[in-house]
Protein backbone atom coordinates (compact mmCIF):
# COMPACT_ATOMS: atom_id res chain seq x y z
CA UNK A 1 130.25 124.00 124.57
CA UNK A 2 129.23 127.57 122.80
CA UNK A 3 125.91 126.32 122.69
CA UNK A 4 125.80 125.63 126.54
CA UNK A 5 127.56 128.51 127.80
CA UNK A 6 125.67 130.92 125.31
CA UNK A 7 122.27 129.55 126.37
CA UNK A 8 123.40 129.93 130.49
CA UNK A 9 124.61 133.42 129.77
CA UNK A 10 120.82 134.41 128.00
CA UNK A 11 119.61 132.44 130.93
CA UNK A 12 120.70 134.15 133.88
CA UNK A 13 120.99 137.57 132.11
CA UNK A 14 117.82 138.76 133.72
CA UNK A 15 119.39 138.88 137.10
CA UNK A 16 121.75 141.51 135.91
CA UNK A 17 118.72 144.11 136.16
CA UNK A 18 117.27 143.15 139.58
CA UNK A 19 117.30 144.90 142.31
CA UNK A 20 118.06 142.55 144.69
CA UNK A 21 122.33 142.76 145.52
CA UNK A 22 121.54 139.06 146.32
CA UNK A 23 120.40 137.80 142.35
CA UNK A 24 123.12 140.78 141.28
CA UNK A 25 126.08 138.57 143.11
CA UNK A 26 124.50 135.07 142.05
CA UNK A 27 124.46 136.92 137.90
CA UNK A 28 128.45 138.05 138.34
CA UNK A 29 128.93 134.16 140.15
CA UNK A 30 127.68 132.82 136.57
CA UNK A 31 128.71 135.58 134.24
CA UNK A 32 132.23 134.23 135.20
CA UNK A 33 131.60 130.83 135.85
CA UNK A 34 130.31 131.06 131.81
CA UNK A 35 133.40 132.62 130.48
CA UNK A 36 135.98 131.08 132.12
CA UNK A 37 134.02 127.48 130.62
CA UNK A 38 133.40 128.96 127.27
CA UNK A 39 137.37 129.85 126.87
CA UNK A 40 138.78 127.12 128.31
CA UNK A 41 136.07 124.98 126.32
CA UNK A 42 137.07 126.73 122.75
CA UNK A 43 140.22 128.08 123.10
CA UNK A 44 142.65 126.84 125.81
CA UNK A 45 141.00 122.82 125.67
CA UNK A 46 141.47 122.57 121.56
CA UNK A 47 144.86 124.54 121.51
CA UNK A 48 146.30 121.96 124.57
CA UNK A 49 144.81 118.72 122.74
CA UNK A 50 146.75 120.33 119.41
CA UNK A 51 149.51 120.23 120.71
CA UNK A 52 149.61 116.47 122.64
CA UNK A 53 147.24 114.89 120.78
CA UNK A 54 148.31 112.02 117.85
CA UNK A 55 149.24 113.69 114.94
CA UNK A 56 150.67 110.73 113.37
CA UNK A 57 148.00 107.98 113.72
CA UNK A 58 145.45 110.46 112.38
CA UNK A 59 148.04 111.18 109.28
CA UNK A 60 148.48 107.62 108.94
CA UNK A 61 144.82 106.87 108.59
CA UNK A 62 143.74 109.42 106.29
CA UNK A 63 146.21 108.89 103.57
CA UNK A 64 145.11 104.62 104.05
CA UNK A 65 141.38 105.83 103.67
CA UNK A 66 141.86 107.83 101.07
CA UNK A 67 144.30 104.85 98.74
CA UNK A 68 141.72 102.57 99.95
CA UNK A 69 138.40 104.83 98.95
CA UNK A 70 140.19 105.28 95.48
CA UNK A 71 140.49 102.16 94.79
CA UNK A 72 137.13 101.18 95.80
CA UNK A 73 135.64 103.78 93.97
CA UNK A 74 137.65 102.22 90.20
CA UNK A 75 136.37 98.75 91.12
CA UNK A 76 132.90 100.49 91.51
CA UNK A 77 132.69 102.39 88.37
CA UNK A 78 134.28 99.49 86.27
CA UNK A 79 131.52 97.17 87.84
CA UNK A 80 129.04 99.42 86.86
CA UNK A 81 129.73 99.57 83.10
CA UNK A 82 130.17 96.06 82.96
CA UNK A 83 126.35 95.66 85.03
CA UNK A 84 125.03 98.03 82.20
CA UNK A 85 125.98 96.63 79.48
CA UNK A 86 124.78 93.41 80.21
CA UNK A 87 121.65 91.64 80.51
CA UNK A 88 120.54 89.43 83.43
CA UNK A 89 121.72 86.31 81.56
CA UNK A 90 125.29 87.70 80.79
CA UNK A 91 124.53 89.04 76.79
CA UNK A 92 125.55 92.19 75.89
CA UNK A 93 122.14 94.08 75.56
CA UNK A 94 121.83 96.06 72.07
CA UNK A 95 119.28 99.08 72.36
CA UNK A 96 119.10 99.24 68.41
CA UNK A 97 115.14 99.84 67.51
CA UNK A 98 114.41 101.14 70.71
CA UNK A 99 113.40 104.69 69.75
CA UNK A 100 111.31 103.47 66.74
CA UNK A 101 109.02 101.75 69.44
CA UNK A 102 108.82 105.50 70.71
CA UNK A 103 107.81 107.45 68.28
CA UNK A 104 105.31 104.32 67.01
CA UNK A 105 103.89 104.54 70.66
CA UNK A 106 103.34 108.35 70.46
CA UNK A 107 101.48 108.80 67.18
C-alpha cells in the first residue's frame, strides 16, 4: 500500500509545477486521492481489522505450533545422535586410529 501510494505521489508530482490550471487540478485530484488511500491503507484499515479480527484462533494456533515445533525439534536432535553414532549396518562406529591415518598421510 506505501509502496503504491508513494510511487503515484513521485508520479504525478511533476504536475504540481506546470503551468497549465488544468494538470494543477488533475495533481491536487491525486495528491488527495493518494493520502486519503495511504491512511486508510496503514492506519484506519489495520487499526479496524485489530479490533474485529480473531484474536483467539490466532492465539490458539501459535501456542499449538509452537508445543508441536518443540517437540519436533527433541525427536530431531535425539534422531540425530542416534544417526551419528551409528554405522549404516546399525554398529556403533568407533573413530579410535583415525588421526594416526592423518598425520601418516601428511608426512
Amino acid at each position: 500500500v506505501l509502496l503504491g501510494g508513494l510511487s503515484t505521489l513521485f508520479g504525478t508530482l511533476p504536475l504540481a509545477f506546470t503551468s497549465s490550471e488544468v494538470f494543477y487540478t488533475v495533481f491536487v485530484g491525486f495528491v488527495a486521492i493518494c493520502v486519503l488511500g495511504l491512511s486508510h491503507g496503514t492506519i484506519l484499515l489495520p487499526v479496524l481489522l485489530s479490533l474485529v479480527g480473531p484474536t483467539e484462533v490466532v492465539i490458539s494456533l501459535a501456542t499449538k505450533t509452537s508445543s508441536s515445533s518443540e517437540h519436533d525439534q527433541a525427536s530431531d536432535s535425539s534422531a540425530e545422535v542416534e544417526s551419528s553414532s551409528l554405522d549404516g549396518e546399525g554398529v556403533q562406529n568407533s573413530d579410535e586410529g583415525g588421526d594416526d591415518e592423518l598425520l601418516d598421510n601428511g608426512s
